[in-house]
N, C-alpha and C. Protein backbone atom coordinates (compact mmCIF):
# COMPACT_ATOMS: atom_id res chain seq x y z
N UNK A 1 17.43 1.81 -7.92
CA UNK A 1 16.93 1.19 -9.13
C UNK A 1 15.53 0.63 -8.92
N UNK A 2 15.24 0.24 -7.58
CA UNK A 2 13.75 -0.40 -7.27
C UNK A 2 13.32 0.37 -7.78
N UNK A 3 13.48 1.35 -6.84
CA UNK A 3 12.54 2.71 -6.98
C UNK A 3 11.86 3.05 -7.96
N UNK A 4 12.64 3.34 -8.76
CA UNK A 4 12.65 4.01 -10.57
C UNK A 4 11.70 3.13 -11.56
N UNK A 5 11.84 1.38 -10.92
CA UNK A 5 11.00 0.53 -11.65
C UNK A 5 9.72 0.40 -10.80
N UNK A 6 9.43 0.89 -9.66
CA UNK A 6 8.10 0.96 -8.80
C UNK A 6 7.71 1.98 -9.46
N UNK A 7 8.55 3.26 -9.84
CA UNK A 7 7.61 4.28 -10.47
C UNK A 7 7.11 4.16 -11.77
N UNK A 8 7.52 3.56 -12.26
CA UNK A 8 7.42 3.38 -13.89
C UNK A 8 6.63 2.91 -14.06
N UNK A 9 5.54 1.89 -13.04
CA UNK A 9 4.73 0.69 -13.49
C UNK A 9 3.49 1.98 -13.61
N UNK A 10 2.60 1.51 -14.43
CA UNK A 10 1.42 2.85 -14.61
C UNK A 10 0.44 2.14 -13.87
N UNK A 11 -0.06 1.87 -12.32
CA UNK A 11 -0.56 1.61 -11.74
C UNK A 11 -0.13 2.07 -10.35
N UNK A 12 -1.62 2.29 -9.12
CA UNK A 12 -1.52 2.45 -7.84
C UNK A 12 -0.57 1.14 -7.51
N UNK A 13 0.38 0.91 -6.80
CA UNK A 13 1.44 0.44 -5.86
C UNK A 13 1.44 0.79 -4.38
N UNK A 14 1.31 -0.13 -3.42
CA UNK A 14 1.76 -0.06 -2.45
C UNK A 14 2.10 -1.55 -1.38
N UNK A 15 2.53 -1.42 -0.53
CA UNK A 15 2.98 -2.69 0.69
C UNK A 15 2.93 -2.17 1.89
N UNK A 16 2.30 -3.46 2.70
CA UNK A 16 2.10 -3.52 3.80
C UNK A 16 3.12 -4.22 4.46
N UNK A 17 2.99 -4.37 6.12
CA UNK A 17 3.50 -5.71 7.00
C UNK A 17 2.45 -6.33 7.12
N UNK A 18 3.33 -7.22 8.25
CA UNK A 18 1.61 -8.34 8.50
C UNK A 18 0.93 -7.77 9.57
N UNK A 19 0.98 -6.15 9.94
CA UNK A 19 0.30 -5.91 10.72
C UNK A 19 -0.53 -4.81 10.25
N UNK A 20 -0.37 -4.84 8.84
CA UNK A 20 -1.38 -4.33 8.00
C UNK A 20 -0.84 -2.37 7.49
N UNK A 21 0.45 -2.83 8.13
CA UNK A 21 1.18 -1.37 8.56
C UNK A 21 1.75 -0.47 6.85
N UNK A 22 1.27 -0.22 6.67
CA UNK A 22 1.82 1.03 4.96
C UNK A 22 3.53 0.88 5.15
N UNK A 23 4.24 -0.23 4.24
CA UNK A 23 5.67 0.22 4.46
C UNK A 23 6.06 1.22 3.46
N UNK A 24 5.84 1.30 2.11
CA UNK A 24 5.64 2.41 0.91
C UNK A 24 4.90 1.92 0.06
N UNK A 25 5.08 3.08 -0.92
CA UNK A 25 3.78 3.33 -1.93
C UNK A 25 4.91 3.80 -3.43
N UNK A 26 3.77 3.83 -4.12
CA UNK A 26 5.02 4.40 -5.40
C UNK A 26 4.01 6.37 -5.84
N UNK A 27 4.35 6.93 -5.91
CA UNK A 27 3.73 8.23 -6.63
C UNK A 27 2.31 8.52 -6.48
N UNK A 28 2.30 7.77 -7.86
CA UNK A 28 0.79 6.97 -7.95
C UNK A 28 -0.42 7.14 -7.23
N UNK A 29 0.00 6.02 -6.28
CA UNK A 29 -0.83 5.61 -5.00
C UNK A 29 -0.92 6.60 -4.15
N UNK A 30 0.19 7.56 -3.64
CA UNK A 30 0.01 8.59 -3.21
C UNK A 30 -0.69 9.88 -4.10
N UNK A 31 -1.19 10.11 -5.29
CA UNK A 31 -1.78 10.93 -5.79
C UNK A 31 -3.12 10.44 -5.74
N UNK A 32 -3.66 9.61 -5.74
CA UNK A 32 -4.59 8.31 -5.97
C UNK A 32 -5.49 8.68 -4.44
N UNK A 33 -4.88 8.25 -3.07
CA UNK A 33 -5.36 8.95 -1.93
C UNK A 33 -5.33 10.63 -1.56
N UNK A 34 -4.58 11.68 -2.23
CA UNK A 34 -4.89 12.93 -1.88
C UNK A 34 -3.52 13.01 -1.02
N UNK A 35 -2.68 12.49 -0.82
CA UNK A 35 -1.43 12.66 0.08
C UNK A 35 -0.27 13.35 -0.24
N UNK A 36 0.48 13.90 -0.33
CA UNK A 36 1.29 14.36 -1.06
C UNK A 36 2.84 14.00 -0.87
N UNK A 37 3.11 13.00 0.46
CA UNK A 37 4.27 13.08 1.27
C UNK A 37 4.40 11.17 1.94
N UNK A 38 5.01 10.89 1.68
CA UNK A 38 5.08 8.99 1.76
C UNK A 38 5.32 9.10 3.45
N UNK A 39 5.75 10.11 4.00
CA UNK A 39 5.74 9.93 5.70
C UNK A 39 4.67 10.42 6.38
N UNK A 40 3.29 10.78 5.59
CA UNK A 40 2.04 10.98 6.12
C UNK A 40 1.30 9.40 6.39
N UNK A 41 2.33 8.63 5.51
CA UNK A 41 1.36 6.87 5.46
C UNK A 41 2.27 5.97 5.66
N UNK A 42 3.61 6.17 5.64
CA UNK A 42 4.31 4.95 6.64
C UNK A 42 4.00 4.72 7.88
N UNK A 43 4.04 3.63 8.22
CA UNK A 43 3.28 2.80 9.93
C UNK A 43 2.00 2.87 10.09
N UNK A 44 1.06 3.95 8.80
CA UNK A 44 0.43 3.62 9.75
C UNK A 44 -0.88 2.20 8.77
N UNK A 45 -2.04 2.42 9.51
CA UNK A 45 -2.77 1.24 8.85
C UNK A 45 -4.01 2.09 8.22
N UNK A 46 -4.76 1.43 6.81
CA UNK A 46 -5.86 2.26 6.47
C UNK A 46 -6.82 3.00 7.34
N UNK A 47 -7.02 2.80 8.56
CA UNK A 47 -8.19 3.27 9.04
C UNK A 47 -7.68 4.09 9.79
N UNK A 48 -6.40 5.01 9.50
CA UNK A 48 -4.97 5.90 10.10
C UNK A 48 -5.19 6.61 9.19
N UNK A 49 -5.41 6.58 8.37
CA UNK A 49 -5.55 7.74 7.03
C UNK A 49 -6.40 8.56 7.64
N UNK A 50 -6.36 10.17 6.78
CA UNK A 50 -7.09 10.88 6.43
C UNK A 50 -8.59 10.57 6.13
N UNK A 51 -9.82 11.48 6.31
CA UNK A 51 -10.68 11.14 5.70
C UNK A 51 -11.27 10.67 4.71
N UNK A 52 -10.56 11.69 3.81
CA UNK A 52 -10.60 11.68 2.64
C UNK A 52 -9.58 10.33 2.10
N UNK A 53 -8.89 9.87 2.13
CA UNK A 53 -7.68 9.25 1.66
C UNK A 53 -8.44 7.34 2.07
N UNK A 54 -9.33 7.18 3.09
CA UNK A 54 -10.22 6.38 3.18
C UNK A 54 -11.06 6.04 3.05
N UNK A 55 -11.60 7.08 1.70
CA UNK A 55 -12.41 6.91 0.94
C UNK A 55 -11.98 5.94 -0.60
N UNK A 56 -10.92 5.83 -0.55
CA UNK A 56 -10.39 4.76 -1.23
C UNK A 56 -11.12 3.68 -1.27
N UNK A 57 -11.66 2.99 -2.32
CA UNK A 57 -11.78 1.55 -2.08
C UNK A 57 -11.21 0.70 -1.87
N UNK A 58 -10.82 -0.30 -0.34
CA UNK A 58 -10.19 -1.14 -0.43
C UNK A 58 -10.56 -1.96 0.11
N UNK A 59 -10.02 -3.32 -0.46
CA UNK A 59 -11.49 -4.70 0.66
C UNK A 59 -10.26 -5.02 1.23
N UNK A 60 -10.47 -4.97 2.45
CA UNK A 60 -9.22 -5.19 3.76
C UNK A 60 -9.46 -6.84 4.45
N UNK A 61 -10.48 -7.60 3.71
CA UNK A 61 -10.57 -8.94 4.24
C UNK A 61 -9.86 -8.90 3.50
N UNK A 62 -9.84 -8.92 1.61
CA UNK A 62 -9.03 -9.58 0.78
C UNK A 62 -7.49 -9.31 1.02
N UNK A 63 -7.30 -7.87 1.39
CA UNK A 63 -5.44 -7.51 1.90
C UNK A 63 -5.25 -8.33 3.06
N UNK A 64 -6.23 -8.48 3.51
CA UNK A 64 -5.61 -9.75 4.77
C UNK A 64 -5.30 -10.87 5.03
N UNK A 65 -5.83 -11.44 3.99
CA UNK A 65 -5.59 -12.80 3.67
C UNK A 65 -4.21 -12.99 2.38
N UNK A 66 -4.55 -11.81 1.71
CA UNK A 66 -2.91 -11.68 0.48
C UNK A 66 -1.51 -11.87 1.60
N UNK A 67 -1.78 -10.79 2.99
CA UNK A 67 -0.84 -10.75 3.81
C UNK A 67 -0.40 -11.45 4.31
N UNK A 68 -1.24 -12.32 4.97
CA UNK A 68 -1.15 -13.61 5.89
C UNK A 68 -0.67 -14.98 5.02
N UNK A 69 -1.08 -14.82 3.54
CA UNK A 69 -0.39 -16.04 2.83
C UNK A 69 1.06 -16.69 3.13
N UNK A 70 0.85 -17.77 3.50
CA UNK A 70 2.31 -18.30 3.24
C UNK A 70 2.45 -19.03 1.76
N UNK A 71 3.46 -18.45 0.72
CA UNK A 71 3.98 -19.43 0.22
C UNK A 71 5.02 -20.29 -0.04
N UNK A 72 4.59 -21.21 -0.97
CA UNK A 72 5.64 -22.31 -0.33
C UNK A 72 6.39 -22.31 -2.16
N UNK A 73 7.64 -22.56 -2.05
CA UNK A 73 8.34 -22.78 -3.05
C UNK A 73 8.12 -23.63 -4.40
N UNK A 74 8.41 -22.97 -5.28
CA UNK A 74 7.73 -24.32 -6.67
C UNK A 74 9.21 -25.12 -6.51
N UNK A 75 8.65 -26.23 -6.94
CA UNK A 75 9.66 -27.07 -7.33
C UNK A 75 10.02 -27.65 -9.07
């Protein structure tokens, strides 16, 4: 059911770890880089990609700091 609602959203999708590692992507995101196959980009990290596929724009200070966030619970 994730799944189906990751695909549905009409936007690039994807998640990392905190080691910056590709855990998945939705469709999208993989048409978006030139990839065709979600086990060409699990584990690894953007600068693991393809040539082409790192030509993506992505600001990797800003994913690094989204990553590293801790948050803390509303009350």
């Amino acid at each position: 059911m994730t799944d189906n609602l990751i695909e549905a959203i009409p936007f690039s999708i994807y998640w990392k770890d905190t080691s910056q590692r590709f855990l998945g992507c939705n469709a999208r995101y993989l048409a978006d880089i030139g990839l065709l196959d979600k086990t060409l980009l699990i584990n690894k990290t953007s600068t693991q990609l393809p040539k082409h596929a790192k030509d993506i724009y992505c600001n990797m200070d800003v994913e690094k700091l989204i990553i590293q966030k801790k948050y803390r619970e509303c009350s």
